[in-house]
PDB file of N, CA and C in Angstrom:
ATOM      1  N   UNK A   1     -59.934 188.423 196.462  1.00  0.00           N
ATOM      2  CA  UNK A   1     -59.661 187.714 197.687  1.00  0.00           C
ATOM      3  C   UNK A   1     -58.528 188.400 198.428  1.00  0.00           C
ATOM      4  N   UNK A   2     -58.934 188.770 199.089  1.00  0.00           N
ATOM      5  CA  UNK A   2     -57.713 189.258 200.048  1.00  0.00           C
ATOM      6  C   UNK A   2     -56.990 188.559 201.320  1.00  0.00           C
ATOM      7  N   UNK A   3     -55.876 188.672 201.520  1.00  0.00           N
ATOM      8  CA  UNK A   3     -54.958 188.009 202.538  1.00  0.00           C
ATOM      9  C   UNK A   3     -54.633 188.469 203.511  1.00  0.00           C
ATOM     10  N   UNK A   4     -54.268 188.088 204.413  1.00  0.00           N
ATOM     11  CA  UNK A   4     -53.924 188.796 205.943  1.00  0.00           C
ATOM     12  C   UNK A   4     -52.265 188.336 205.699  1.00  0.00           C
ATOM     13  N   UNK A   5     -51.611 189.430 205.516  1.00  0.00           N
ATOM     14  CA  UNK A   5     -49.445 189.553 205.419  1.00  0.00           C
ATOM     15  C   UNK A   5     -49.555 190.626 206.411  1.00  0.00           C
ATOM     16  N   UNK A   6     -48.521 189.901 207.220  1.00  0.00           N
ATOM     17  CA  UNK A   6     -47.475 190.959 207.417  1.00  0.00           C
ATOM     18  C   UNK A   6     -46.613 191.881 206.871  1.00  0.00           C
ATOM     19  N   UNK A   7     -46.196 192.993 206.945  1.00  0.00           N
ATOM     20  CA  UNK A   7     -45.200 193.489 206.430  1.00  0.00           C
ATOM     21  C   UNK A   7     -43.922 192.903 206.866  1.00  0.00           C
ATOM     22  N   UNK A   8     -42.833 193.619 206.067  1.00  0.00           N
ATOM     23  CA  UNK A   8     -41.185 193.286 206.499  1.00  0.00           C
ATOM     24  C   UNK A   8     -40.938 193.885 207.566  1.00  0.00           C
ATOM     25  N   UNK A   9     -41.100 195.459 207.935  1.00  0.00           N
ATOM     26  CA  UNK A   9     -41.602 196.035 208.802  1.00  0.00           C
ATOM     27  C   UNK A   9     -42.117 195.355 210.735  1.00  0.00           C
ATOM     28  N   UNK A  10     -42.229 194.556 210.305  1.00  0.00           N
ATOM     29  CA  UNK A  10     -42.870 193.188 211.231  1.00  0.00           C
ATOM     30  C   UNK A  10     -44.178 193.673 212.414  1.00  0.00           C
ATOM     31  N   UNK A  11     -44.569 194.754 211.442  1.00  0.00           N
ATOM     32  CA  UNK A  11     -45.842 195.855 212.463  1.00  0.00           C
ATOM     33  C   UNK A  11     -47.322 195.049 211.917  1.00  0.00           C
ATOM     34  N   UNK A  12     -48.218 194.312 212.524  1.00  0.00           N
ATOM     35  CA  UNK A  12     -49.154 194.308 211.738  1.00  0.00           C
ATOM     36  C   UNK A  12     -49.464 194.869 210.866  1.00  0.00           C
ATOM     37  N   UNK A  13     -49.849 195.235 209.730  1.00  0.00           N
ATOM     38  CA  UNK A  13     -50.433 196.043 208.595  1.00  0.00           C
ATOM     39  C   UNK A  13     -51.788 195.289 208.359  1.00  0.00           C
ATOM     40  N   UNK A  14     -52.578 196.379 207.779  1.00  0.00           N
ATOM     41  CA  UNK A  14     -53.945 195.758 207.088  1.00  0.00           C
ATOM     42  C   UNK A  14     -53.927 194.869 206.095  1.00  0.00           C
ATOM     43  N   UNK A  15     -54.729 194.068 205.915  1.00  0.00           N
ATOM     44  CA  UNK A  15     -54.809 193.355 204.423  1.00  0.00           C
ATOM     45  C   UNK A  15     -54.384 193.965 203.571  1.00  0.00           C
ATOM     46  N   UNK A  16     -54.106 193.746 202.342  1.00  0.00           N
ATOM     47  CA  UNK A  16     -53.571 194.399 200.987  1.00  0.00           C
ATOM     48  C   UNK A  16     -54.612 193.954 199.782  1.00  0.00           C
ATOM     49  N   UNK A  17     -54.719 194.842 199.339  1.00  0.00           N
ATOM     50  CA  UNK A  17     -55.643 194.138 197.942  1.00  0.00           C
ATOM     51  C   UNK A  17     -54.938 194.105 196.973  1.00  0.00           C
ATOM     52  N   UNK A  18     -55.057 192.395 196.649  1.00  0.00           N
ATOM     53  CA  UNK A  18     -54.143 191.948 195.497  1.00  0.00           C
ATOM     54  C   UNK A  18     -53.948 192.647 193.808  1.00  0.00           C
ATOM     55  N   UNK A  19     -55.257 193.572 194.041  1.00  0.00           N
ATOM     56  CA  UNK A  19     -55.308 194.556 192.370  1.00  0.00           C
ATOM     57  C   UNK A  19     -55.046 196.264 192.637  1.00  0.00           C
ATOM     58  N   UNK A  20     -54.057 195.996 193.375  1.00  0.00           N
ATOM     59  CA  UNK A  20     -52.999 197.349 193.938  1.00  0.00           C
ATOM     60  C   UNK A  20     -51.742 196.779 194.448  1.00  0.00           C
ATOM     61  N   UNK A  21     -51.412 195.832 193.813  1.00  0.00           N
ATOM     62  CA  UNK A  21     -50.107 195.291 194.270  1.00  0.00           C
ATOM     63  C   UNK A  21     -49.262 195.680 192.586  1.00  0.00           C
ATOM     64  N   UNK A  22     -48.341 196.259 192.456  1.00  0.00           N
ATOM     65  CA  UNK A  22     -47.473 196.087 191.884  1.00  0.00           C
ATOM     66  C   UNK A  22     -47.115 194.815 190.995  1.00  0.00           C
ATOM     67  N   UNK A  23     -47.330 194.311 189.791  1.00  0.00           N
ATOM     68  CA  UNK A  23     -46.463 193.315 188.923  1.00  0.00           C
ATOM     69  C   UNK A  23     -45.650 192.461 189.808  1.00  0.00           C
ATOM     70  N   UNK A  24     -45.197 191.352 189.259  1.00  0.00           N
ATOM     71  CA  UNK A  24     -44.060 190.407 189.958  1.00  0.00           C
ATOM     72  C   UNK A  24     -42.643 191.059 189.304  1.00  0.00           C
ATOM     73  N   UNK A  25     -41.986 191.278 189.826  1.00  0.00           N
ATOM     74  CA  UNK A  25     -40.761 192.180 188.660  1.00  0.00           C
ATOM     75  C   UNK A  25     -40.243 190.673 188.014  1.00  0.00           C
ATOM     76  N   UNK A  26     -40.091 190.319 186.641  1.00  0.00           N
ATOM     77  CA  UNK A  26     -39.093 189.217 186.049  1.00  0.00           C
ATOM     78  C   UNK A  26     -38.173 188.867 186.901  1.00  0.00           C
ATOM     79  N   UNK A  27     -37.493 187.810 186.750  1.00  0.00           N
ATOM     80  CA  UNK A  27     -36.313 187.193 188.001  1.00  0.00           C
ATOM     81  C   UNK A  27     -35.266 187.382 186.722  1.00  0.00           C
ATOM     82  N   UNK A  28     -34.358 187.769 187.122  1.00  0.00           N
ATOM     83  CA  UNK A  28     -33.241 187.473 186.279  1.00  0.00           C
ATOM     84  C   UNK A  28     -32.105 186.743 186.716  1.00  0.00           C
ATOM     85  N   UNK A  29     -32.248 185.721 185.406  1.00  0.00           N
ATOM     86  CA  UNK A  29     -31.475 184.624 185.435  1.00  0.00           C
ATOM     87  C   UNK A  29     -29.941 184.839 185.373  1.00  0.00           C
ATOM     88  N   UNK A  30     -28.963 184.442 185.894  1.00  0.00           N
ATOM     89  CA  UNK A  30     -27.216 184.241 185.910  1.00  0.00           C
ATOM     90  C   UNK A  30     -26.954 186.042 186.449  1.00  0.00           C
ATOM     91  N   UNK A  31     -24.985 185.636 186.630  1.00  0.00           N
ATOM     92  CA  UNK A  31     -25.089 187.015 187.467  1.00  0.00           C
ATOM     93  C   UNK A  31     -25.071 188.542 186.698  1.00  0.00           C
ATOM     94  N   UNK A  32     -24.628 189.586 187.639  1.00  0.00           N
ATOM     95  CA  UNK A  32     -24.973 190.737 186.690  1.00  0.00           C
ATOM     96  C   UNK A  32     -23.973 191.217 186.172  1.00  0.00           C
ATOM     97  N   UNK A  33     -23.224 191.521 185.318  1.00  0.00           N
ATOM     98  CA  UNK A  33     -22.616 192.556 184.391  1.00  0.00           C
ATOM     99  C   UNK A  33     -21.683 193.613 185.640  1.00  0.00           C
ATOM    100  N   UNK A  34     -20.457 193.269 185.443  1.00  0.00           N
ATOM    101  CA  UNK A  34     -19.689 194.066 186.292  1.00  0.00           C
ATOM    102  C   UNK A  34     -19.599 195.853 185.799  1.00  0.00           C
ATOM    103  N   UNK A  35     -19.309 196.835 186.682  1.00  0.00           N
ATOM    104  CA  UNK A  35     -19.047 197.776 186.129  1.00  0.00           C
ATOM    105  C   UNK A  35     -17.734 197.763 185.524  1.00  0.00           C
ATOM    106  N   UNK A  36     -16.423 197.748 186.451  1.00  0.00           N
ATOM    107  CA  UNK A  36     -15.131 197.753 186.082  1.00  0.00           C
ATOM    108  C   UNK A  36     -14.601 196.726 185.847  1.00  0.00           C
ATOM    109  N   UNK A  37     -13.222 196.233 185.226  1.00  0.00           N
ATOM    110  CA  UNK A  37     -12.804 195.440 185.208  1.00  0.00           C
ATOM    111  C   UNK A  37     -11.038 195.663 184.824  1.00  0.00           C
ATOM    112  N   UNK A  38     -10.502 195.258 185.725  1.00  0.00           N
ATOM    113  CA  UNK A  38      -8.689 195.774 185.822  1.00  0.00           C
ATOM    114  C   UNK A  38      -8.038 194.379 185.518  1.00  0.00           C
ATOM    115  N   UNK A  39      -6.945 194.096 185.395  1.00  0.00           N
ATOM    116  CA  UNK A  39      -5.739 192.957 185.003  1.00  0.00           C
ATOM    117  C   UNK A  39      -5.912 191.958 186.778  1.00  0.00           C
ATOM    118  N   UNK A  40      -6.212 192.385 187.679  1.00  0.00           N
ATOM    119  CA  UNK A  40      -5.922 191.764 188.883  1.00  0.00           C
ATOM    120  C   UNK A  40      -7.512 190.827 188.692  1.00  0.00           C
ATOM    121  N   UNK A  41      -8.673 191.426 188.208  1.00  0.00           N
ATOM    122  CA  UNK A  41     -10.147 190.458 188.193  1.00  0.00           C
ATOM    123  C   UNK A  41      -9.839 189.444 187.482  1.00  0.00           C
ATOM    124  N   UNK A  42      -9.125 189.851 186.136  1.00  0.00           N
ATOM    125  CA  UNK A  42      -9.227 188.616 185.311  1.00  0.00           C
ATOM    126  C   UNK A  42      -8.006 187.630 185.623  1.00  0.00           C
ATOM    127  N   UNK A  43      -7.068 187.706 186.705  1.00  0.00           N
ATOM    128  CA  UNK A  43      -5.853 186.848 186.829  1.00  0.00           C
ATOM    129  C   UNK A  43      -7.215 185.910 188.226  1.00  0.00           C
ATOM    130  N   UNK A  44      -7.697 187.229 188.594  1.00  0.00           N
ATOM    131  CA  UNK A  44      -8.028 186.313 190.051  1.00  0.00           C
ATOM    132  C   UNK A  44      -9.226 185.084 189.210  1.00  0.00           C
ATOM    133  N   UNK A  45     -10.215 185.584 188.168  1.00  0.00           N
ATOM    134  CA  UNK A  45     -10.821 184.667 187.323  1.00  0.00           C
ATOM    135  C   UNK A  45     -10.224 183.868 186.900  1.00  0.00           C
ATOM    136  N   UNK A  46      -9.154 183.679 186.343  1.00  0.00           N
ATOM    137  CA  UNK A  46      -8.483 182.468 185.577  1.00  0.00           C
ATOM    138  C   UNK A  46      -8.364 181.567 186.978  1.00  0.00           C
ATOM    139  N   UNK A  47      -7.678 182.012 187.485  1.00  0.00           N
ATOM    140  CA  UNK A  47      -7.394 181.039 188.548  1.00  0.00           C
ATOM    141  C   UNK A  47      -8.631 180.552 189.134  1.00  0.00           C
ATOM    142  N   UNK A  48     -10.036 180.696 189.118  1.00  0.00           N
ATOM    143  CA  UNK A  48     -10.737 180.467 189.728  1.00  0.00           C
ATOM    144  C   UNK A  48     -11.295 179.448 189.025  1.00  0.00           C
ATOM    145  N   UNK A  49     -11.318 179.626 187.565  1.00  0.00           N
ATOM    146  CA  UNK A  49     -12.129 179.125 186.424  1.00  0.00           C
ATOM    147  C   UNK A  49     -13.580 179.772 186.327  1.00  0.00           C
ATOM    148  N   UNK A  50     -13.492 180.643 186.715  1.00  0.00           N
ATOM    149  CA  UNK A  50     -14.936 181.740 186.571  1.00  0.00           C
ATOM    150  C   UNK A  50     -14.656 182.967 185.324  1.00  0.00           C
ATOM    151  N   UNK A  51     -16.012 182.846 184.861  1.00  0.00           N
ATOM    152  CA  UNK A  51     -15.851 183.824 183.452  1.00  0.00           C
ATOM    153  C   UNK A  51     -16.635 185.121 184.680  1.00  0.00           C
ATOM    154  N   UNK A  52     -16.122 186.649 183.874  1.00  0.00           N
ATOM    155  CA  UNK A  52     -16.769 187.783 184.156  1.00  0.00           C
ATOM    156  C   UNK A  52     -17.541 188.570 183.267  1.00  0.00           C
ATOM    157  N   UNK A  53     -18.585 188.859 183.897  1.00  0.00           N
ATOM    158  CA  UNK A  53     -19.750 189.076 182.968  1.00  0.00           C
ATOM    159  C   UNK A  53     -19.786 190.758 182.180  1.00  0.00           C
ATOM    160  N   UNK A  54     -19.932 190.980 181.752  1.00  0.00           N
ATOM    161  CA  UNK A  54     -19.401 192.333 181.144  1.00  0.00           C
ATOM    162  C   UNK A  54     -20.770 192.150 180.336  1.00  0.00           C
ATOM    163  N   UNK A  55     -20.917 193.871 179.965  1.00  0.00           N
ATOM    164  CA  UNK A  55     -21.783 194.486 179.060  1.00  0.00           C
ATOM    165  C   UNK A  55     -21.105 196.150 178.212  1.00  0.00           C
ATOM    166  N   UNK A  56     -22.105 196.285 177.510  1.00  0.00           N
ATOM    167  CA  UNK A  56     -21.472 197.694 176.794  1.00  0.00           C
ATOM    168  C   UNK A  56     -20.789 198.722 177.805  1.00  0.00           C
ATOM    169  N   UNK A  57     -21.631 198.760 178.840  1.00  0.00           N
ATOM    170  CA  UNK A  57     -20.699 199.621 179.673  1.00  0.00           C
ATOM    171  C   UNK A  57     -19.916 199.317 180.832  1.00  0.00           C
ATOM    172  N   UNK A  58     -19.667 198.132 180.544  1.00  0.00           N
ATOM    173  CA  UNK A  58     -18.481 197.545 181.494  1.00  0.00           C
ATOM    174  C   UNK A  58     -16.905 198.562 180.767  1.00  0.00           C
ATOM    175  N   UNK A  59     -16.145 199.391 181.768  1.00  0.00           N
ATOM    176  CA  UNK A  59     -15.051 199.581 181.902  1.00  0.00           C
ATOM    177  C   UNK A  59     -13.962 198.591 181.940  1.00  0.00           C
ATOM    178  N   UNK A  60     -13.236 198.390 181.150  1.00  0.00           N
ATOM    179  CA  UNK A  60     -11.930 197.365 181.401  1.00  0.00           C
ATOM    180  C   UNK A  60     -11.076 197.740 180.756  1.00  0.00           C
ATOM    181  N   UNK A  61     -10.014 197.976 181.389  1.00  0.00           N
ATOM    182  CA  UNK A  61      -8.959 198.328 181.684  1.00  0.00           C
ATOM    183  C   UNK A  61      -8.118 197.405 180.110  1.00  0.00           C
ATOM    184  N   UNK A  62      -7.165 198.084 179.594  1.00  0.00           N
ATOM    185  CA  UNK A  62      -6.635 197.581 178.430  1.00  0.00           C
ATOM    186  C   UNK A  62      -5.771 196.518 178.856  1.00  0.00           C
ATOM    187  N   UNK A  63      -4.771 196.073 180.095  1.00  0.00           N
ATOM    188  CA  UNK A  63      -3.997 195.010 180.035  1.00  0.00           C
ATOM    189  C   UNK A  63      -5.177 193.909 180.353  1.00  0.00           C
ATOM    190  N   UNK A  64      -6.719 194.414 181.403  1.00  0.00           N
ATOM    191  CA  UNK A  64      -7.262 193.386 181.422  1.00  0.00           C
ATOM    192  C   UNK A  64      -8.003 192.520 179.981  1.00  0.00           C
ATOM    193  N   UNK A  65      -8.453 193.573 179.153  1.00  0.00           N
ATOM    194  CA  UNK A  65      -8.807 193.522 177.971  1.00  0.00           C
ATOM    195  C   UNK A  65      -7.920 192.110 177.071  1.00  0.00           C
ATOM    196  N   UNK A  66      -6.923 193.044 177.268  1.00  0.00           N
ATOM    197  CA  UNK A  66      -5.678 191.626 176.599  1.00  0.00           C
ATOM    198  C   UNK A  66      -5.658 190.525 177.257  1.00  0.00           C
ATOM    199  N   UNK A  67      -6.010 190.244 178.768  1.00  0.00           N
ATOM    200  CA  UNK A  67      -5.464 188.996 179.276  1.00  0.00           C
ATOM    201  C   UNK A  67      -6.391 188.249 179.067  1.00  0.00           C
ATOM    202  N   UNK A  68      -7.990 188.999 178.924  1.00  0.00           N
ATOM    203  CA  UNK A  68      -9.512 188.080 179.145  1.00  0.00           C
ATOM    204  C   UNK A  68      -9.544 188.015 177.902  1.00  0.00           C
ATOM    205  N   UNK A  69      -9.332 188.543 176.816  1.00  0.00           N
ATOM    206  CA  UNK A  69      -9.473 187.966 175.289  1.00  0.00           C
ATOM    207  C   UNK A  69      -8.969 186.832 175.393  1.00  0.00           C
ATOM    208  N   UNK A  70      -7.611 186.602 175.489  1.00  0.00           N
ATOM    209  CA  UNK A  70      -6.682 186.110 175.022  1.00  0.00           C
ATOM    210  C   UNK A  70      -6.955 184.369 176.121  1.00  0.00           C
ATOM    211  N   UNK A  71      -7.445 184.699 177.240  1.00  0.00           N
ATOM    212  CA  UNK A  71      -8.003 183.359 177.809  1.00  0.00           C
ATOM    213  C   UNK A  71      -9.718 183.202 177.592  1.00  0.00           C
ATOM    214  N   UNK A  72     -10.392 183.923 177.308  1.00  0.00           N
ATOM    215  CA  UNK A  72     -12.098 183.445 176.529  1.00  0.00           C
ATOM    216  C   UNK A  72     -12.549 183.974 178.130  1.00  0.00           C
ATOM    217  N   UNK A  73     -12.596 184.877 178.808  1.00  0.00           N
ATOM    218  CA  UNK A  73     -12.669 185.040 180.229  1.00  0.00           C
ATOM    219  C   UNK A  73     -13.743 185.466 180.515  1.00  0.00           C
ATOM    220  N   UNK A  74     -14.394 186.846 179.274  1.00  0.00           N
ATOM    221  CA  UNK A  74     -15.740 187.609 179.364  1.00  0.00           C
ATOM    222  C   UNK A  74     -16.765 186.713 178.634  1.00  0.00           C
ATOM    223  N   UNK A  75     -17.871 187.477 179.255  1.00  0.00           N
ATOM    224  CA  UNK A  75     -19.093 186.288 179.118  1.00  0.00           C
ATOM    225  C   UNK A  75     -19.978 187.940 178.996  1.00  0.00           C
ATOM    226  N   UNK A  76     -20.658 188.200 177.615  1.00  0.00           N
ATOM    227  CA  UNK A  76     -21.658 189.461 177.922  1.00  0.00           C
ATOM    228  C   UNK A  76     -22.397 188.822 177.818  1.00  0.00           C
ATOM    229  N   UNK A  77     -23.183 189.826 178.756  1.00  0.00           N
ATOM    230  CA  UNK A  77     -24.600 190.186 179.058  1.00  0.00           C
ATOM    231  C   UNK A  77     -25.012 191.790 178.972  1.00  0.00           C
ATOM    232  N   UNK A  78     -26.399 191.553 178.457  1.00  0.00           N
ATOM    233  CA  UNK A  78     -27.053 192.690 178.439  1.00  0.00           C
ATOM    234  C   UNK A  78     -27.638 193.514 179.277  1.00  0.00           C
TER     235      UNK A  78
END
């Protein structure tokens, strides 16, 4: 069955056939995994009451390291 869409584009385009469309990509749930992380994120987090999301290759900075341990601040994700 095919549909009559527009593109984003906002140009008419032809129908699309739904078995040449690309997968739905997964939604991913909560936010993403910061790259860096310095002593000024995790003061501005405390004060906010917001945790920061970190993963293996999140960068953080050693005084931030100490301040977000030491208040439960990081939250990983993969």
């Amino acid at each position: 069955m095919q549909t009559n869409r527009k593109c984003a584009c906002s140009y008419s385009c032809p129908p699309s056939d739904p078995k040449l469309e690309p997968p739905p990509q997964a939604k991913n749930s909560g936010p993403k995994a910061v790259d860096f992380v310095c002593e000024d994120d995790v003061k501005r987090a405390i004060a906010r009451g917001e945790k920061i999301y970190v993963n293996a290759r999140t960068i953080i900075t050693p005084s931030a390291r100490d301040l977000g341990q030491s208040s439960e601040i990081f939250a990983k994700r993969n």
